[in-house]
C-alpha atoms as a PDB file:
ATOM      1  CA  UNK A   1     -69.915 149.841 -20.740  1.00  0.00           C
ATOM      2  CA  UNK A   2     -66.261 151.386 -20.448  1.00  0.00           C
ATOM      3  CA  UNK A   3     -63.542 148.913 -18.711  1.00  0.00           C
ATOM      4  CA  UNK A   4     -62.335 151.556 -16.423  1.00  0.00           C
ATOM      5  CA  UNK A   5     -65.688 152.394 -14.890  1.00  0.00           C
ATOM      6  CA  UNK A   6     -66.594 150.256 -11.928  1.00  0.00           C
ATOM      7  CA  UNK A   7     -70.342 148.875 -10.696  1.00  0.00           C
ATOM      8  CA  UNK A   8     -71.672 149.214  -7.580  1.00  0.00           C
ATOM      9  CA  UNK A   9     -70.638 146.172  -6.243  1.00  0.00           C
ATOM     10  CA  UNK A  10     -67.034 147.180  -6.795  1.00  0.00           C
ATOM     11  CA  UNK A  11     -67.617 150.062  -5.176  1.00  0.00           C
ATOM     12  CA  UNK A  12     -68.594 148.616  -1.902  1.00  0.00           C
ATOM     13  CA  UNK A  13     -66.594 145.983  -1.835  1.00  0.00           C
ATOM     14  CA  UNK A  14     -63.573 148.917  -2.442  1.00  0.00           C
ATOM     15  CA  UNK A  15     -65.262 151.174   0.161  1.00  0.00           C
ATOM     16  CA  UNK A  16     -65.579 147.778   2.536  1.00  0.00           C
ATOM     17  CA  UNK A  17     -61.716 147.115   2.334  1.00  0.00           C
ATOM     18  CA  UNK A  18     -60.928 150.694   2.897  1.00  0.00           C
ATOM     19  CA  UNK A  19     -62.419 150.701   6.083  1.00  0.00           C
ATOM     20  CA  UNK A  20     -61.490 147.555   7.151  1.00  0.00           C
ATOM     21  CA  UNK A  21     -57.586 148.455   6.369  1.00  0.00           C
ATOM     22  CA  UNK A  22     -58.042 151.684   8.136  1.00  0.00           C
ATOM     23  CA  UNK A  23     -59.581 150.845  11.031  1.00  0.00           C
ATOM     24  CA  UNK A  24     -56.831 148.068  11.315  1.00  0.00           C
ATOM     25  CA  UNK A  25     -54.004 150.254  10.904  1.00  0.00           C
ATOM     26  CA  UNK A  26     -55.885 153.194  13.255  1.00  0.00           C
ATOM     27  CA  UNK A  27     -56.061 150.536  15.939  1.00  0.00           C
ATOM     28  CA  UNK A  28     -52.446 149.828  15.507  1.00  0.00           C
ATOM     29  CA  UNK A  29     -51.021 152.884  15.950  1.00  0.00           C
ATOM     30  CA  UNK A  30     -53.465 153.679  18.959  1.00  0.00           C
ATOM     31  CA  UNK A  31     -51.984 150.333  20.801  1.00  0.00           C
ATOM     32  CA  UNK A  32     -48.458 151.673  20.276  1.00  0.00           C
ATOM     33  CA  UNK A  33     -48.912 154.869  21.105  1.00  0.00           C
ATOM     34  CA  UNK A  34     -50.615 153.941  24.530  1.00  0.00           C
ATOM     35  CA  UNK A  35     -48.965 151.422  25.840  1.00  0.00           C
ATOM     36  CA  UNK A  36     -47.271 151.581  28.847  1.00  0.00           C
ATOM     37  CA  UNK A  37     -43.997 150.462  30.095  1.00  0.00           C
ATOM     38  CA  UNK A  38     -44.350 148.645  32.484  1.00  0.00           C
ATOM     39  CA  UNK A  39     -42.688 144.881  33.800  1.00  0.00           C
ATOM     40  CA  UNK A  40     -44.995 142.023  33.753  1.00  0.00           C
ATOM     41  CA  UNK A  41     -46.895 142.045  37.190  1.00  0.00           C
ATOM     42  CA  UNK A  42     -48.115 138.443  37.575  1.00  0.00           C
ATOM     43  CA  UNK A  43     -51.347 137.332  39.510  1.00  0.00           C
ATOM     44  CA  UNK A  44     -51.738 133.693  40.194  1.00  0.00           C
ATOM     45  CA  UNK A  45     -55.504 132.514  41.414  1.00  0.00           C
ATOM     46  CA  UNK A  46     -56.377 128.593  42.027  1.00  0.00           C
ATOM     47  CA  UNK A  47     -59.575 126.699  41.448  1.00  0.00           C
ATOM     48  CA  UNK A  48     -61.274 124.368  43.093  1.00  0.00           C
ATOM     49  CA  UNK A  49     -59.895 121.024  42.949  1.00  0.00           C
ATOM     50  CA  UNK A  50     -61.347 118.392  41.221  1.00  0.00           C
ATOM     51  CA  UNK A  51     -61.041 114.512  41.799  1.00  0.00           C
ATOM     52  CA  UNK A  52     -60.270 113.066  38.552  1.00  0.00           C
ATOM     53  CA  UNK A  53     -59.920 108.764  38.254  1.00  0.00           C
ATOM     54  CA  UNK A  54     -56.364 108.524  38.594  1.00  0.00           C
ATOM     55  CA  UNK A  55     -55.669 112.123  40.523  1.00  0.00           C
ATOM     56  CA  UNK A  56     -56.724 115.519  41.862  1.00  0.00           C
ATOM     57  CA  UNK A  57     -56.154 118.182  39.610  1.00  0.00           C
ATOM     58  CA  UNK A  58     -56.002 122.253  40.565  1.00  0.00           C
ATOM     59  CA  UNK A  59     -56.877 124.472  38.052  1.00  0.00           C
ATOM     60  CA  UNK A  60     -54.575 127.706  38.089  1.00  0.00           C
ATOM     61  CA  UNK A  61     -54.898 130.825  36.368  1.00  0.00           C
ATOM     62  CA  UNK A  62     -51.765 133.354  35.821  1.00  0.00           C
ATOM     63  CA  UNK A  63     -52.890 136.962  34.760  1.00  0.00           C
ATOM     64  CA  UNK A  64     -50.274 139.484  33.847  1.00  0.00           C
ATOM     65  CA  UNK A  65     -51.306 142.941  34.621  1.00  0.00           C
ATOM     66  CA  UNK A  66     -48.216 144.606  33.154  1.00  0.00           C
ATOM     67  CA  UNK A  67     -47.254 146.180  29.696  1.00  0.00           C
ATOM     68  CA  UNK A  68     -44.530 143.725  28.576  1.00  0.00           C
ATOM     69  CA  UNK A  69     -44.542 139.827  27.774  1.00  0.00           C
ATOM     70  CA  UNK A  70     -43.170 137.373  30.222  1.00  0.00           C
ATOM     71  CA  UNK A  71     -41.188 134.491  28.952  1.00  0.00           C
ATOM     72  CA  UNK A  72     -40.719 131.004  30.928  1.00  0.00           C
ATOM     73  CA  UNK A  73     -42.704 131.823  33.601  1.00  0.00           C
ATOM     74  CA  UNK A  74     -42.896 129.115  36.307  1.00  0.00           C
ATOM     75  CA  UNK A  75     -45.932 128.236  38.533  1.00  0.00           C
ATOM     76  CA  UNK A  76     -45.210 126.324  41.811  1.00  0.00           C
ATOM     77  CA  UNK A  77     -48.139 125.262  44.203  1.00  0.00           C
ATOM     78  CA  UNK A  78     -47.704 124.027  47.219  1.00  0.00           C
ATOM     79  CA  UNK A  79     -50.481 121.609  49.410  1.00  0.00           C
ATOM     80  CA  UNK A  80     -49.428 121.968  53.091  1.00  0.00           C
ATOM     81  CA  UNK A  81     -51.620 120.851  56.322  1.00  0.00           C
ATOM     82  CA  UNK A  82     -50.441 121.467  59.922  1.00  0.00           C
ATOM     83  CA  UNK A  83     -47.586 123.742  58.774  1.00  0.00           C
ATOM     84  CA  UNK A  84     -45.822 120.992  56.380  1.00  0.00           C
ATOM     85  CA  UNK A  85     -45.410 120.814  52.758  1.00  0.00           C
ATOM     86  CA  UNK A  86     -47.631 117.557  52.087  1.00  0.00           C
ATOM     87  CA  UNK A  87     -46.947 117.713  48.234  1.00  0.00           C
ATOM     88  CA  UNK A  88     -45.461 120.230  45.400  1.00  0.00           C
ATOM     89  CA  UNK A  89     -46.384 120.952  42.047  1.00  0.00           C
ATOM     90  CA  UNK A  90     -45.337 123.282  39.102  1.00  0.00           C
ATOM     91  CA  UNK A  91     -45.502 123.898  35.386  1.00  0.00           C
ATOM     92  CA  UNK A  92     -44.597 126.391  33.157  1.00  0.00           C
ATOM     93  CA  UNK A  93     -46.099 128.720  31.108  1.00  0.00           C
ATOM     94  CA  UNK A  94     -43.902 129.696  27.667  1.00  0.00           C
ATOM     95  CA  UNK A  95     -45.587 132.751  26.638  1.00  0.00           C
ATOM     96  CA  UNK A  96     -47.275 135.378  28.832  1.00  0.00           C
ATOM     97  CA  UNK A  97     -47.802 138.657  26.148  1.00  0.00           C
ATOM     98  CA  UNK A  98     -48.840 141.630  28.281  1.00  0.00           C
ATOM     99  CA  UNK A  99     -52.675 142.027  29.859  1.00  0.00           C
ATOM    100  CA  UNK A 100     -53.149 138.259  29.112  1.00  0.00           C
ATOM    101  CA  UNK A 101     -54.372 135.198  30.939  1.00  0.00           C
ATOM    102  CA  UNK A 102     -52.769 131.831  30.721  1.00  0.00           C
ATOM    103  CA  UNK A 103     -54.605 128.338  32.558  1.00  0.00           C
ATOM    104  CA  UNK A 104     -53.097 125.353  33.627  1.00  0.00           C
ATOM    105  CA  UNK A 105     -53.766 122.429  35.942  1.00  0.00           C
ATOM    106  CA  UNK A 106     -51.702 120.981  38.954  1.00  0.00           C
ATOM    107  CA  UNK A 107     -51.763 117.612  39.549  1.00  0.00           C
ATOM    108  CA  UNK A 108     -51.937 115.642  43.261  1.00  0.00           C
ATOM    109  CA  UNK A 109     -51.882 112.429  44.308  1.00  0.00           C
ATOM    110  CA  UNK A 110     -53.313 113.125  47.360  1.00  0.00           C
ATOM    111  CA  UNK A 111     -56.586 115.367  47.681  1.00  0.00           C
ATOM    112  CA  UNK A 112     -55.846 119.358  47.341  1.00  0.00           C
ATOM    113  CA  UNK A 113     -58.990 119.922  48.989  1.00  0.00           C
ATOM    114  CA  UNK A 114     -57.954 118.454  53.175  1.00  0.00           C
ATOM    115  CA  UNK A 115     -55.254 120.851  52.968  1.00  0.00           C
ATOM    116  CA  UNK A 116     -54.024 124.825  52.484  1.00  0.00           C
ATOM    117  CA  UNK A 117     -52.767 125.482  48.715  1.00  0.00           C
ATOM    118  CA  UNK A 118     -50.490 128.414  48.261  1.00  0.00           C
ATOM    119  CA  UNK A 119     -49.408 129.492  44.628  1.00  0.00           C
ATOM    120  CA  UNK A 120     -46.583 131.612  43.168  1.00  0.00           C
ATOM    121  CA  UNK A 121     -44.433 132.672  40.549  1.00  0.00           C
ATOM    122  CA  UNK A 122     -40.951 131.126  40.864  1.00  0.00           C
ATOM    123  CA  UNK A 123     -39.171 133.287  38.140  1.00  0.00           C
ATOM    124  CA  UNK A 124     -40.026 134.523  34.466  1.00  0.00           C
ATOM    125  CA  UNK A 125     -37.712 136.249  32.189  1.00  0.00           C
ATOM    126  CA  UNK A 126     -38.641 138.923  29.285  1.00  0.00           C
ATOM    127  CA  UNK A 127     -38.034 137.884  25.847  1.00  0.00           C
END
């Protein structure tokens, strides 16, 4: 058998690769070409608290519906009953690329769930 000639296993295993690289590289340059331009837009939704041994913890979700990454973005939630802030938490999120979701938990002393719980974004930056 000649050196130069390849078997069929070469074959697919060539044919294999070639699709895999194209399809790669198609799907590339169809995210880059359609992607928009638009600033992060950042949705934050709350769990249901749960009573843990020590604490209650608040499990929040932060969405960005935009085109572009947010950097450094900062959570605040806030318990509040009869009008008053009762108790205040926050964390941050480093990394927020563009149509993803990020969760993180909250952390009370006293329990999230005999109060109102408000969350928002207190500031992000873009990389």
């Amino acid at each position: 058998m000649n050196n130069l000639q390849k078997n069929w296993f070469e074959w697919i295993v060539f044919a294999l690769g070639l699709i895999l690289v194209s399809s790669t590289l198609g799907y590339l340059i169809y995210a880059g070409a359609s992607m928009g331009h638009e600033p992060p837009s950042l949705e934050v939704r709350l769990g249901t608290p749960e009573q843990r041994q020590f604490n209650f913890i608040v499990p929040v979700t932060v969405i960005n519906h935009g085109d572009e990454t947010a950097e450094g973005v900062r959570i605040e939630v806030v318990m509040e009953s009869g009008g008053e802030v009762r108790a205040q938490g926050e964390f941050d999120v480093p990394l927020l690329p563009r149509h993803a979701t990020r969760e993180g938990w909250v952390t009370f002393e006293q329990d999230p769930r005999t109060a109102q719980l408000k969350a928002r974004v207190r500031g992000y930056q873009r990389p």
